[in-house]
Protein backbone atom coordinates (compact mmCIF):
# COMPACT_ATOMS: atom_id res chain seq x y z
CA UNK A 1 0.00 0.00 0.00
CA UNK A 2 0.99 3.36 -0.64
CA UNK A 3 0.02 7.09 0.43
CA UNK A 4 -0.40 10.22 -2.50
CA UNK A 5 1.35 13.16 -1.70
CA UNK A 6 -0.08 14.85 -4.42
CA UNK A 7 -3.37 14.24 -6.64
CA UNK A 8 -1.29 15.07 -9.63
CA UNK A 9 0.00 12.46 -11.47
CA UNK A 10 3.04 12.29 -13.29
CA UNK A 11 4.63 14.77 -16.22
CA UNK A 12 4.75 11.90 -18.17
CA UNK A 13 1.21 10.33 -17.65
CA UNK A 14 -2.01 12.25 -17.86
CA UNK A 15 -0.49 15.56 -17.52
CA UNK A 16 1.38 15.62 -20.28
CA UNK A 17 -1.75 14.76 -22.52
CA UNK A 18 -3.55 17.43 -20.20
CA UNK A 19 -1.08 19.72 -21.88
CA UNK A 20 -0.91 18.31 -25.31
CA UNK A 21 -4.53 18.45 -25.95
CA UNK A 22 -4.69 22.12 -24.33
CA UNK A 23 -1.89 23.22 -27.26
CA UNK A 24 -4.65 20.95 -29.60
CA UNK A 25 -7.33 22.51 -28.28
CA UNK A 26 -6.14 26.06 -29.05
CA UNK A 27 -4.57 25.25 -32.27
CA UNK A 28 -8.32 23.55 -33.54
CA UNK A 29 -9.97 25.77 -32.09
CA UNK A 30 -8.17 29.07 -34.08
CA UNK A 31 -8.79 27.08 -37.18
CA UNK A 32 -12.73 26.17 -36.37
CA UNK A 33 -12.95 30.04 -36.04
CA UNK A 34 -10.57 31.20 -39.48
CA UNK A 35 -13.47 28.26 -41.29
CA UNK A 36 -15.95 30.23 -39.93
CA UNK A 37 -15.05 33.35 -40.60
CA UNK A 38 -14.27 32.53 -44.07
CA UNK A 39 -17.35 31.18 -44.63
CA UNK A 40 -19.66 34.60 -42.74
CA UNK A 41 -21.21 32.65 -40.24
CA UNK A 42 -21.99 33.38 -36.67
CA UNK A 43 -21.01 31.01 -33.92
CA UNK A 44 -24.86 31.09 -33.40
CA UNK A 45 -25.73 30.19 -37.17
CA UNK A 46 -23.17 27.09 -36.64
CA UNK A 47 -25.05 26.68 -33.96
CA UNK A 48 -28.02 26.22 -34.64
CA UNK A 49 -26.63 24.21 -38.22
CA UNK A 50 -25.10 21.63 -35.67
CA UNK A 51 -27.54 21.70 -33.35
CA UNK A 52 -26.14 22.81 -29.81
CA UNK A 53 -26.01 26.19 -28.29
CA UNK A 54 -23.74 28.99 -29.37
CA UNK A 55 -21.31 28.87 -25.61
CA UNK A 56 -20.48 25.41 -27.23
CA UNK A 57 -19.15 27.01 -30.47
CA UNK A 58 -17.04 29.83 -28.16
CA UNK A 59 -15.95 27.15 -26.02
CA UNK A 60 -14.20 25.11 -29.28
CA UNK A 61 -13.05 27.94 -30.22
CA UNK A 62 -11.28 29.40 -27.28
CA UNK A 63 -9.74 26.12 -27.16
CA UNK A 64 -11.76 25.41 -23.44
CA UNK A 65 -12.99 22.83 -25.01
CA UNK A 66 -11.91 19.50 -27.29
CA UNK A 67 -14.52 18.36 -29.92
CA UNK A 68 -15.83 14.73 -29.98
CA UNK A 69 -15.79 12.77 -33.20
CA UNK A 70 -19.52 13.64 -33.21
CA UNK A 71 -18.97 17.62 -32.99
CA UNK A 72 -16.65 17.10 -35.54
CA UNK A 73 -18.86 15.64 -38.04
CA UNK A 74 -21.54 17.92 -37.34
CA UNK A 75 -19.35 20.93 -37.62
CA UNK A 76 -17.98 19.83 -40.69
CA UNK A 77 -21.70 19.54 -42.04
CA UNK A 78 -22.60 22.82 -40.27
CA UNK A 79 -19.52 24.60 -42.27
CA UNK A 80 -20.37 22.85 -45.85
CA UNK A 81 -16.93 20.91 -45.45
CA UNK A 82 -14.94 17.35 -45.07
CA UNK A 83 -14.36 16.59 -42.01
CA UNK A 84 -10.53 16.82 -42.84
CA UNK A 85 -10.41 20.22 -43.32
CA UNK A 86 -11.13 20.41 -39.60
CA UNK A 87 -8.28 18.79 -38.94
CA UNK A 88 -5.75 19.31 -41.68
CA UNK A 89 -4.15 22.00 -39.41
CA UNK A 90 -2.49 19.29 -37.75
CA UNK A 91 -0.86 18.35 -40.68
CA UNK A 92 0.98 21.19 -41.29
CA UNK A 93 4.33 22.04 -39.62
CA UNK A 94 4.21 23.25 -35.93
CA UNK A 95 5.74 26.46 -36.82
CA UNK A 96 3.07 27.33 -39.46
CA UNK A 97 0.38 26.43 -37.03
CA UNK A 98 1.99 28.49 -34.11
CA UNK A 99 2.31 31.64 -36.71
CA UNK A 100 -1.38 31.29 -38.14
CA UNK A 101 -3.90 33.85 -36.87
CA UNK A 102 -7.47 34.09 -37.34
């Protein structure tokens, strides 16, 4: 038996894909918005096109948030694109991505 000193795990273990997917988050959620944008919607017409509520759009987009395989299919729909334009920014070199902007 052993005793926690800390309720964190290890750098290695989940917090290290605590901080991976917070970089992924951000990075997805900059490109989500530029898609958007390019396209003149409204977080609340994608929205409504997906079928949630609009804080769910901001919250993708802010990166608070990491979209399920089923947000990501609907948001394609909702934007009138494949679902791997959603995620062709992680394709693309990690300089690129940290450089784009929306």
């Amino acid at each position: 038996m052993f005793t926690l000193t800390s309720n964190r795990l290890p750098v290695n273990g989940v917090d290290q894909l605590r901080e991976n997917r917070g970089d992924e988050a951000g990075i997805f959620g900059r490109h989500l918005r530029e898609l958007r944008l390019t396209r003149g919607l409204t977080q609340a017409q994608v929205a409504e096109r997906c079928g949630t509520m609009v804080p769910v759009i901001s919250n993708l987009e802010r990166g608070i948030t990491v979209p399920t395989l089923s947000t990501l299919l609907h948001l394609a729909a909702a934007l009138g694109c494949q679902m791997t334009e959603l995620v062709q920014v992680f394709n693309e070199p990690t300089q690129s991505r940290s450089k784009r902007r929306p």
